[in-house]
Protein backbone atom coordinates (compact mmCIF):
# COMPACT_ATOMS: atom_id res chain seq x y z
CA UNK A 1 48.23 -101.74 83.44
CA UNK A 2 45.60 -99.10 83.75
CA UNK A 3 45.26 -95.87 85.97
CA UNK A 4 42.74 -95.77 88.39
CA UNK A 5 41.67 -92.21 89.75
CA UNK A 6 40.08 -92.15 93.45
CA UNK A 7 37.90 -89.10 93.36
CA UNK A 8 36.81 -88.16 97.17
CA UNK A 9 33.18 -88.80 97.45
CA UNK A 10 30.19 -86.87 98.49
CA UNK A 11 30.44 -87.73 102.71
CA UNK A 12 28.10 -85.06 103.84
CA UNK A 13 24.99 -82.98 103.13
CA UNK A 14 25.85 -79.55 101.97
CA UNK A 15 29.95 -80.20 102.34
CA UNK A 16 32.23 -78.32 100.09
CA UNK A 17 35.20 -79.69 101.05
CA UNK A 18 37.43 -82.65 103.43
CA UNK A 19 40.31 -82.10 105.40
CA UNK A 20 43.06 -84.99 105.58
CA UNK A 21 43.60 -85.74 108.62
CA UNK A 22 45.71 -89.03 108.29
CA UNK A 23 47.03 -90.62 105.53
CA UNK A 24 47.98 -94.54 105.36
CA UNK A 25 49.72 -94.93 102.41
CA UNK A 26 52.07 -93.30 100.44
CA UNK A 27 53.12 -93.37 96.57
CA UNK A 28 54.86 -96.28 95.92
CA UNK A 29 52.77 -98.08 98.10
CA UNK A 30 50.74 -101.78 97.06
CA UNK A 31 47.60 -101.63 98.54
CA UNK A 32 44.35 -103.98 98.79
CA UNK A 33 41.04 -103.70 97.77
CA UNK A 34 39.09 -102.30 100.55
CA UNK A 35 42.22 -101.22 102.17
CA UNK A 36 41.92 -97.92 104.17
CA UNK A 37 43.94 -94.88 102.65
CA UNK A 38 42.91 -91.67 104.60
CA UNK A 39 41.16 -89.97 106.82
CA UNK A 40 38.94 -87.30 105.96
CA UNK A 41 37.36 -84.59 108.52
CA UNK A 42 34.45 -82.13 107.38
CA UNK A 43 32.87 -79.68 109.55
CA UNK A 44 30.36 -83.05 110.88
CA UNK A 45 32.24 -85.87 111.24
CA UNK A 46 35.42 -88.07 109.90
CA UNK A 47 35.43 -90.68 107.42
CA UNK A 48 37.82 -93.16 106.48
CA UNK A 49 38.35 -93.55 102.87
CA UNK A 50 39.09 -97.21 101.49
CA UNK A 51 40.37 -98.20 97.89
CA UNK A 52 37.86 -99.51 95.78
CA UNK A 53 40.49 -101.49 93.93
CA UNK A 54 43.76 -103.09 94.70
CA UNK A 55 46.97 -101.66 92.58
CA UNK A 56 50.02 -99.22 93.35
CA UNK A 57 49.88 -96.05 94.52
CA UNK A 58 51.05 -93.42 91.91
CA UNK A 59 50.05 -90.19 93.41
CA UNK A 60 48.14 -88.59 96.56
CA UNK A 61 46.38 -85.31 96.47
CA UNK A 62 48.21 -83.21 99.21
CA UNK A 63 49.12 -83.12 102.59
CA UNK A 64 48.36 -83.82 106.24
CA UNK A 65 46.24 -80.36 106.61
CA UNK A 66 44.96 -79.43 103.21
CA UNK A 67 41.46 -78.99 102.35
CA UNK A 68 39.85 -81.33 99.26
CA UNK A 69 37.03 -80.43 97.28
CA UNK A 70 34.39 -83.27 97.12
CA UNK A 71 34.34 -84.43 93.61
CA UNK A 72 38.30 -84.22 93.17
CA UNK A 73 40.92 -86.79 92.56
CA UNK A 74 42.41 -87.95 96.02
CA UNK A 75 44.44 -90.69 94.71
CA UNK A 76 45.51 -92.10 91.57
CA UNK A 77 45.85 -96.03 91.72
CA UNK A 78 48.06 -98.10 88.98
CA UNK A 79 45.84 -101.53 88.14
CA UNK A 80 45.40 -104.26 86.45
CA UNK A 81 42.43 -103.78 83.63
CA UNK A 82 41.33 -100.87 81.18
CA UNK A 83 41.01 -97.27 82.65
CA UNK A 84 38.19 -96.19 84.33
CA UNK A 85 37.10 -93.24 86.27
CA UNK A 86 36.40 -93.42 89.83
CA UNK A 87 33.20 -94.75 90.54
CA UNK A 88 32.79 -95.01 94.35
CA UNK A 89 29.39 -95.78 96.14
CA UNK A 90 27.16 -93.29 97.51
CA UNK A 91 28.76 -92.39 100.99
CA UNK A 92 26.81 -89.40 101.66
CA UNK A 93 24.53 -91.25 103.93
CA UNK A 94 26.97 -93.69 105.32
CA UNK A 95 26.21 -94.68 109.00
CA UNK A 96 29.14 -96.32 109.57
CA UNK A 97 31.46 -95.55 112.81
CA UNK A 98 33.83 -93.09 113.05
CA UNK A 99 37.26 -94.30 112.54
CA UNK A 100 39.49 -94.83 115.85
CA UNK A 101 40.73 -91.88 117.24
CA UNK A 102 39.17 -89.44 114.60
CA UNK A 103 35.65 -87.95 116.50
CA UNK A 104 33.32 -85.99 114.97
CA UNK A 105 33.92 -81.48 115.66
CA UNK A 106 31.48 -80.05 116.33
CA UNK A 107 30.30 -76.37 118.01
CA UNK A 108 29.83 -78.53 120.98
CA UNK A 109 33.08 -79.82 121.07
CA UNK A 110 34.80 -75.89 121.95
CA UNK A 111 35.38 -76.94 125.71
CA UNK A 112 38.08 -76.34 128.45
CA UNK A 113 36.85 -79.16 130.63
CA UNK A 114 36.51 -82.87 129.78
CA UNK A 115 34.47 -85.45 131.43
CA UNK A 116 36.33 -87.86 133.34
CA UNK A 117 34.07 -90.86 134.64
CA UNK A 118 35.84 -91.61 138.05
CA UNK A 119 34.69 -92.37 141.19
CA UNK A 120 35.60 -88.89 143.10
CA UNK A 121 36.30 -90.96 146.24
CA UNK A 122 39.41 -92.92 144.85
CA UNK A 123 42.50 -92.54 146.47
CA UNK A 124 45.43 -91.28 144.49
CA UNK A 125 48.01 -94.40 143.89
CA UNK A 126 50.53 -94.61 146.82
CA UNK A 127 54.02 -92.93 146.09
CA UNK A 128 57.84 -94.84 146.14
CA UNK A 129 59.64 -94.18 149.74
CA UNK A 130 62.51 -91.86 148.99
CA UNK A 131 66.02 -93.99 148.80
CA UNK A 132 68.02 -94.18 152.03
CA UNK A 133 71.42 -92.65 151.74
CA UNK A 134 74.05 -95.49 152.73
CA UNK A 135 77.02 -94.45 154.64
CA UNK A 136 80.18 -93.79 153.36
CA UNK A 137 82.12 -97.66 153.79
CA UNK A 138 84.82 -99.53 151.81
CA UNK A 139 83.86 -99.01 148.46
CA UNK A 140 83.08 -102.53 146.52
CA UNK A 141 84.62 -103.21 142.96
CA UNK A 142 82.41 -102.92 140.23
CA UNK A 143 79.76 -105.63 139.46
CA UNK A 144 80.12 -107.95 136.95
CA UNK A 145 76.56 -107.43 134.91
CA UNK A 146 74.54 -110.45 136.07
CA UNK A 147 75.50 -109.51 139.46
CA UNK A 148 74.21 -105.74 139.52
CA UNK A 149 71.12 -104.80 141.59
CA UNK A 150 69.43 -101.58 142.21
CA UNK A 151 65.82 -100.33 142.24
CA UNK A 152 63.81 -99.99 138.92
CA UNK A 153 64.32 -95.75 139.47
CA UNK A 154 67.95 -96.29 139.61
CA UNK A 155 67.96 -98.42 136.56
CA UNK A 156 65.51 -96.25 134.65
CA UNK A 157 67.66 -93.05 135.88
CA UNK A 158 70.91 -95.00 134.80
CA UNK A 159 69.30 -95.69 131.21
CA UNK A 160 68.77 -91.90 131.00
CA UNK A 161 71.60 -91.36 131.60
CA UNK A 162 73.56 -93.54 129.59
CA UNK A 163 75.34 -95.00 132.14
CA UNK A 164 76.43 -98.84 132.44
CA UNK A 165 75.26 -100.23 136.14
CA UNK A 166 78.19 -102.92 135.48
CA UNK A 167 80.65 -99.73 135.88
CA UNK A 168 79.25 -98.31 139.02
CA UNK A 169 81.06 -98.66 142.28
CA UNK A 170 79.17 -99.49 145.19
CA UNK A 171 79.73 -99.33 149.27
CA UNK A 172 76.79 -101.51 149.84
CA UNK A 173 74.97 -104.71 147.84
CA UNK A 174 73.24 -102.64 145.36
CA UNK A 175 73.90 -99.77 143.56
CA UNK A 176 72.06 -96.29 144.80
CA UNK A 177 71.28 -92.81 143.31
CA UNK A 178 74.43 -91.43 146.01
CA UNK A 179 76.42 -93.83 143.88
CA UNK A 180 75.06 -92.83 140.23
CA UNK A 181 76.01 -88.75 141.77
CA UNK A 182 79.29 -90.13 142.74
CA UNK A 183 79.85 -91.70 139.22
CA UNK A 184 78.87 -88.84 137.70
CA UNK A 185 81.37 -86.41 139.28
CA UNK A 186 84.57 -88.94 139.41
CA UNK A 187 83.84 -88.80 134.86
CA UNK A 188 83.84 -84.95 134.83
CA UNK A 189 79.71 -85.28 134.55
CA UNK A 190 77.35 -83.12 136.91
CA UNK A 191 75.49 -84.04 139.38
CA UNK A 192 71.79 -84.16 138.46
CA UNK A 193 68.59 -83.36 140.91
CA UNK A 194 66.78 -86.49 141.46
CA UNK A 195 63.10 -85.72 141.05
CA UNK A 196 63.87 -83.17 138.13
CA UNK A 197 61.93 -83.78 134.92
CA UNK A 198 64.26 -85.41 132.49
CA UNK A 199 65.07 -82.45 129.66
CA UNK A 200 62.83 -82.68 126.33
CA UNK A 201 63.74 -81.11 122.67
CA UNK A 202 61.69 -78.54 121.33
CA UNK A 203 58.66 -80.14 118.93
CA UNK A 204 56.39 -78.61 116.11
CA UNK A 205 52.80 -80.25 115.99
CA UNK A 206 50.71 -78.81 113.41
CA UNK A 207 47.12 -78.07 114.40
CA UNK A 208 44.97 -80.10 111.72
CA UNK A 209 41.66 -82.65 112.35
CA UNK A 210 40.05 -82.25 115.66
CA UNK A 211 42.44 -79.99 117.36
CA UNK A 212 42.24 -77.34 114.43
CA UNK A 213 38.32 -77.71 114.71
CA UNK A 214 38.30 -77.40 118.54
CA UNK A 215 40.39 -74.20 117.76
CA UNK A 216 38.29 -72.75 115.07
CA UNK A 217 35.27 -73.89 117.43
CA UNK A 218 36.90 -71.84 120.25
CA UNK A 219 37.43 -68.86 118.68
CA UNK A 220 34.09 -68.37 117.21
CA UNK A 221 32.74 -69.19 120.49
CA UNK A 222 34.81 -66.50 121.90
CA UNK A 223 34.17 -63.77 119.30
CA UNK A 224 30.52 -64.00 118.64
CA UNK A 225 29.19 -64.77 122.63
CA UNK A 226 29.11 -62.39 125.34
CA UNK A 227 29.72 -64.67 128.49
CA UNK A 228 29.47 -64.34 131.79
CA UNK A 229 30.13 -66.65 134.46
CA UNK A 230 28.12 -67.68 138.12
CA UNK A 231 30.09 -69.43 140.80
CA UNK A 232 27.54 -71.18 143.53
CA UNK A 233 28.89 -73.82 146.50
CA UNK A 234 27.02 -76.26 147.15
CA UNK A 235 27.43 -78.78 150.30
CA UNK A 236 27.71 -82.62 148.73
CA UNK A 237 27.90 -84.17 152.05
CA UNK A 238 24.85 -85.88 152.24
CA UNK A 239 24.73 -86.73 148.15
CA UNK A 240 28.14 -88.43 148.64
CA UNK A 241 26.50 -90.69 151.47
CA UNK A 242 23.57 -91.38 149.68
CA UNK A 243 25.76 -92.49 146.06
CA UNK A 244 28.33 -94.46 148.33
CA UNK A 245 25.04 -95.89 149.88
CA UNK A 246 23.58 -97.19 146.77
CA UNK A 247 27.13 -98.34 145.11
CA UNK A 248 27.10 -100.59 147.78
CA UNK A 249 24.16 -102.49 146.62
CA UNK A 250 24.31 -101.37 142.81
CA UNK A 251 23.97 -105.27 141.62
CA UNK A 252 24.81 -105.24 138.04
CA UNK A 253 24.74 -101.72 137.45
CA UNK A 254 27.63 -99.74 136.64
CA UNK A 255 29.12 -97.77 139.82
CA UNK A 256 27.83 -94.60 140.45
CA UNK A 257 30.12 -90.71 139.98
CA UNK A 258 28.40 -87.72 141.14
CA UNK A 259 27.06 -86.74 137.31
CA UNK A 260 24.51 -88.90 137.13
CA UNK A 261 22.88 -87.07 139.87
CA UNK A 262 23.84 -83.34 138.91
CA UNK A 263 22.27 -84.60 135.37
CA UNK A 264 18.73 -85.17 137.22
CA UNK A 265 19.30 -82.12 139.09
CA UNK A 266 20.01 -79.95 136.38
CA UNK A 267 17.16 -81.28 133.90
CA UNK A 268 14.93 -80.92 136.62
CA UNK A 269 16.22 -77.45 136.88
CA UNK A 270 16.04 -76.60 133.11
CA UNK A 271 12.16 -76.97 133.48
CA UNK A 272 11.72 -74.36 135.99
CA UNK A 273 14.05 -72.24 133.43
CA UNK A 274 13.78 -73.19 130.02
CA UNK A 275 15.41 -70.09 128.93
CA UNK A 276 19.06 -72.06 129.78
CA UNK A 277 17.57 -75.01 127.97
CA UNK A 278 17.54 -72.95 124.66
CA UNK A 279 19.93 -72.96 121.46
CA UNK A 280 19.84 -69.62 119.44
CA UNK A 281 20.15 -68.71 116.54
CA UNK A 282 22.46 -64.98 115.73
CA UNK A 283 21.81 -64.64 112.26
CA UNK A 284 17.68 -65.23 112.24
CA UNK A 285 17.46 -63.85 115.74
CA UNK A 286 15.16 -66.82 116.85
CA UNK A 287 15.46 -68.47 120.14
CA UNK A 288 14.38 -72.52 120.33
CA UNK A 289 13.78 -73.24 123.95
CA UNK A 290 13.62 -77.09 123.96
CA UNK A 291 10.99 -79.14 126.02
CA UNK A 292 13.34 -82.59 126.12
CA UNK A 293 17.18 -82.23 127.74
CA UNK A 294 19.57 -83.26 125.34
CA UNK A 295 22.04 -83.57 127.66
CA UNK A 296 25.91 -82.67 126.32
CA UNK A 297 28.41 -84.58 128.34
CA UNK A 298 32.25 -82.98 127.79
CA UNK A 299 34.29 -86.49 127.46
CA UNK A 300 38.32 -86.48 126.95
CA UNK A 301 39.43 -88.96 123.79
CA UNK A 302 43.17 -89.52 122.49
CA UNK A 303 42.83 -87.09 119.99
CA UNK A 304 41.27 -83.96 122.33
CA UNK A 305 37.83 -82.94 123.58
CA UNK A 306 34.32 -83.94 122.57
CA UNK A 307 30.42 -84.15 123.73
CA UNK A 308 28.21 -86.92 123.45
CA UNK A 309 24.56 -86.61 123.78
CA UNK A 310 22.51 -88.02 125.91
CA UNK A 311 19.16 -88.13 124.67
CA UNK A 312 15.92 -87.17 126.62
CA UNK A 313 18.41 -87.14 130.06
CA UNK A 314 14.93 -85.78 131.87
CA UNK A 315 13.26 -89.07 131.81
CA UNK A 316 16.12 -91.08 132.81
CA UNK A 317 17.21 -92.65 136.13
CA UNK A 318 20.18 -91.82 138.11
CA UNK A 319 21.39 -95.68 136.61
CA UNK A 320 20.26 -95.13 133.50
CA UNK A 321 22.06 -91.56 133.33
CA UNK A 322 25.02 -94.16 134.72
CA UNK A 323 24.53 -97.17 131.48
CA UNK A 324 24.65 -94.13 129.06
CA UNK A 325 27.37 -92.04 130.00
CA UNK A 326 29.78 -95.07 130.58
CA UNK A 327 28.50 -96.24 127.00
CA UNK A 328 28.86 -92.56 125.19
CA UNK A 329 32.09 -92.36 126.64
CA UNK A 330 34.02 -95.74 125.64
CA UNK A 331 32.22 -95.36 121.64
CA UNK A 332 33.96 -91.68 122.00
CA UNK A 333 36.99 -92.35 123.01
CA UNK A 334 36.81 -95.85 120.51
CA UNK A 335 36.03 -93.81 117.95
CA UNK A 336 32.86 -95.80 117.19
CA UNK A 337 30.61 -93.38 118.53
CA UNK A 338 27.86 -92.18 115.70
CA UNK A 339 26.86 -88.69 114.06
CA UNK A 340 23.18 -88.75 116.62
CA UNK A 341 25.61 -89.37 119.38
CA UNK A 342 27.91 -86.20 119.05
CA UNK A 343 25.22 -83.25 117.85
CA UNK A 344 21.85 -81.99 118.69
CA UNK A 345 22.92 -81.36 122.71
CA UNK A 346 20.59 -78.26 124.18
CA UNK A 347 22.58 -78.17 127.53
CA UNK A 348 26.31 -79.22 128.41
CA UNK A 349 28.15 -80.60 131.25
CA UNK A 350 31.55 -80.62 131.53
CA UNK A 351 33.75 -82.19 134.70
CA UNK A 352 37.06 -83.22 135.95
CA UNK A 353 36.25 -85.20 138.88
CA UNK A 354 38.38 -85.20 141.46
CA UNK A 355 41.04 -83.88 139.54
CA UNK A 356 38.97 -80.40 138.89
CA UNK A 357 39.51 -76.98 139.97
CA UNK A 358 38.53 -74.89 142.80
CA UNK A 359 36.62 -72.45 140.10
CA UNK A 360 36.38 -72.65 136.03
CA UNK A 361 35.00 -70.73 133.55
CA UNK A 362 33.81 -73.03 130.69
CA UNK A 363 33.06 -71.37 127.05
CA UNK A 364 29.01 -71.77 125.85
CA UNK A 365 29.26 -74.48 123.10
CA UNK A 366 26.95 -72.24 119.86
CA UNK A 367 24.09 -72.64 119.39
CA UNK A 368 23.49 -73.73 123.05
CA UNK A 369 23.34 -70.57 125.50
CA UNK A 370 24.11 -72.21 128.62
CA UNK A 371 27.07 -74.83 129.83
CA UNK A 372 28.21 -75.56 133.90
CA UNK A 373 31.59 -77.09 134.78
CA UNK A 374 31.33 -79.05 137.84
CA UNK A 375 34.63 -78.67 140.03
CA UNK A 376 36.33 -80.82 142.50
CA UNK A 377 34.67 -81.43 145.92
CA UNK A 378 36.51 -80.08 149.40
CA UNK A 379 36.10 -81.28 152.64
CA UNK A 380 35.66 -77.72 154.72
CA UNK A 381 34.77 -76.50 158.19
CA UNK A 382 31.27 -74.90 158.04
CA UNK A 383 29.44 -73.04 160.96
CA UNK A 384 26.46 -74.81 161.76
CA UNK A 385 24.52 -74.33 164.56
CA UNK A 386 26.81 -72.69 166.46
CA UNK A 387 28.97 -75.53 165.90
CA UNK A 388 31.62 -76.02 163.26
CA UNK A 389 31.44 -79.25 161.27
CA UNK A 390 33.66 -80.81 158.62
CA UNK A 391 31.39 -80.45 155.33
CA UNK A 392 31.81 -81.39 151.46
CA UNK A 393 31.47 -78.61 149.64
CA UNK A 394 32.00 -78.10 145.62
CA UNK A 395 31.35 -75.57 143.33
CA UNK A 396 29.21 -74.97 140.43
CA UNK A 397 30.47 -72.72 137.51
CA UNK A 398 27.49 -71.75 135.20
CA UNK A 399 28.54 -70.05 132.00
CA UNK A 400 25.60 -68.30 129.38
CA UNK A 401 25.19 -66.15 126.67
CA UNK A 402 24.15 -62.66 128.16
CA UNK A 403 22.08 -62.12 125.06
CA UNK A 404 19.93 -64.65 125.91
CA UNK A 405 20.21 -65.48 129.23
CA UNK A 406 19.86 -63.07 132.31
CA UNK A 407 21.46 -62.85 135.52
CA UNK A 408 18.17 -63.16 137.39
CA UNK A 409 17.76 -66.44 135.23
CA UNK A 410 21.32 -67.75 136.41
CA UNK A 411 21.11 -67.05 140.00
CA UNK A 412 17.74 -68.48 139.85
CA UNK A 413 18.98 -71.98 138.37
CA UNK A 414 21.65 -72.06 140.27
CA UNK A 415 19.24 -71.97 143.44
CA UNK A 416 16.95 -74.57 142.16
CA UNK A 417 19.95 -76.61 141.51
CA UNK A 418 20.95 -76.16 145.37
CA UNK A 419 17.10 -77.53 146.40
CA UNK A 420 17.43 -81.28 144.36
CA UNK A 421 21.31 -81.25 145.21
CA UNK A 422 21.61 -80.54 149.15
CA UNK A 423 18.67 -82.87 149.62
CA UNK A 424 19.05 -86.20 148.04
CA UNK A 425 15.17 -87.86 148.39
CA UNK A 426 13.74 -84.94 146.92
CA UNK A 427 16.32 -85.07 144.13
CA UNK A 428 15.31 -89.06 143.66
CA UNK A 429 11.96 -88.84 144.28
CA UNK A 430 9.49 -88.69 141.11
């Protein structure tokens, strides 16, 4: 038998040191050549690390949360064979997708508000009548157990509970929440609330892999940019028409949110006011304002908040903008998504849909200077004409970096925004 030692590889230009995120084995374990050990998370991406050889696991370098340097000995791995050192391949330019449900963390990825690709017209699903209190008859003996009925709430509140339907007493053909109360307070239990959340134990989750980068991410964003936020409203009513209009001959093409179209408006708007378009840098004091958007799309995963690029949005079509954030968002939240794909955004958006907010105040990703949060559209009564109407109206939040960006420059995007938005053919017109 010979001992095998897994030293963690070079997985990153310029990177010190890995986080483990996830292990997948554990000392004593018999593992496979190939087979996949840990996850590792630097400041640019996360990597899963495979075995080169097959053998037993004899020791692992630390825990769920501590830092590696690159170079040291992750695992050490019984074989068959003479000792050898570690020799892995070169992985510092591996290409490879992320592994499931650990996404690249980067400054972009310090947001409040995820992208959620819905249609903002769908309904919310219908809700369960209430239960209709029986009576007070005859009460019924108990059931025998292949004779019980009662709704699936009553059953999953019985299994809660910990009580056995067969024991129940009934006054009707099935068994009812009156009768679980009534069960309750004959055995010396309370009666609960129906509609209360069940009670939950106290949990610890320790803040490691993405969530301790979006936390690190947030409070540098926090500390180092002086924000300040403009709220604009904006009537949708005639947008909404035209994108229910053209979902209803969209052919092949994927259906149609609102942020395809606030992505045209806004990179038409960026070119009117490059200064938003702009990363900076605080320690050379150098401003880059960018020609191309590089459009940063907020998108929720499993494992917390990310943005994924899309690339040159300015010379894409409302469907195109469609293809590519429905594509961006599945690799994300797959995990499959690349390095490109998740860095190198000048400009972010960040939505809920229809489940948004009135108002928001997203943080600026660094080095971008400039992010908006698009918020949940209203139907309102607006004065027009004398008249009042029922109008769609949603709100904008624009968040910069005051050392960059002005509050002329703001107010002034945010009004070249309204132009493309409020009128539809001008916004898909070339």
């Amino acid at each position: 038998m010979a001992r095998y030692e897994f030293k963690l590889p070079d997985i990153g230009e310029g990177i010190a040191e890995a986080e483990i995120v996830a292990w997948h084995v554990k000392v004593g374990d018999t593992i496979a050549e190939d087979q996949q050990i840990a996850d590792m998370m630097t400041d640019k991406a996360t990597v899963e690390m495979e075995s080169p050889v097959a053998g037993k696991v004899l020791k692992l370098a630390g825990e769920v949360g501590d830092q590696i340097p690159i170079g040291s000995v992750l695992a050490v791995i019984e074989t068959e064979g003479a000792d050898r050192a570690a020799q892995p391949a070169d992985d510092s330019k591996d290409e490879r997708p992320l592994a499931d449900g650990a996404i690249e963390a980067t400054p972009e990825q310090a947001h409040e508000i995820p992208v959620v690709a819905v249609d903002e017209t769908s309904a919310a699903p219908a809700q369960p009548a209430a239960p209709r209190v029986e009576p007070e008859v005859a009460e019924k003996e108990p059931m025998a157990k292949a004779q019980v009925l009662a709704s699936p709430a009553v059953r999953a509140r019985a299994r809660d509970l910990g009580i056995d339907l067969a024991q129940v007493r009934t006054a009707s053909d099935r068994i009812r929440h009156a009768d679980l109360d009534a069960y309750l307070l004959y055995n010396g239990g309370s009666v609960s609330t129906r509609g209360t959340a069940a009670p939950r134990n106290d949990e610890t989750v320790k803040v490691v892999g993405l969530r301790r980068k979006i936390a690190e991410n947030m409070a540098e964003a926090n500390r180092r940019i002086q924000h300040f936020t403009l709220v604009e409203e904006y009537d949708v009513t005639a947008l909404e028409e035209t994108r229910q209009m053209m979902n209803r001959d969209r052919g092949s093409n994927p259906k149609l949110t609102l942020l395809p179209f606030l992505i045209t408006a806004m990179s038409r708007g960026l070119a009117d006011w490059p200064m938003l378009n702009a990363t900076f840098d605080d320690q050379a004091m150098v401003i880059t304002r960018h020609g191309p958007v590089h459009m940063g799309v907020a998108t929720q995963t499993p494992n917390g908040l990310m943005v994924a690029t899309i690339r040159d949005a300015q010379g894409r079509s409302v469907w195109e903008l469609a293809s590519e954030i429905l594509r961006l968002s599945d690799a994300a939240r797959s995990g499959k998504a690349t390095r490109d794909e998740l860095t190198g955004a000048t400009f972010t958006i960040s939505s809920l849909g229809p489940m948004g907010g009135i108002t928001s105040t997203p943080v600026v990703n660094p080095p971008q200077v400039a992010i908006v949060a698009v918020n949940k559209i209203e139907d309102k009564l607006v004065p027009i004409d004398d008249e009042i109407e029922v109008r769609k109206r949603m709100n904008l939040s624009l968040s910069c970096d005051h050392r960059v960006v002005d509050g002329w420059d703001a107010a002034s995007f945010m009004q070249t925004l309204k132009s493309y938005i409020e009128n539809p053919l001008r916004l898909l017109s070339a």
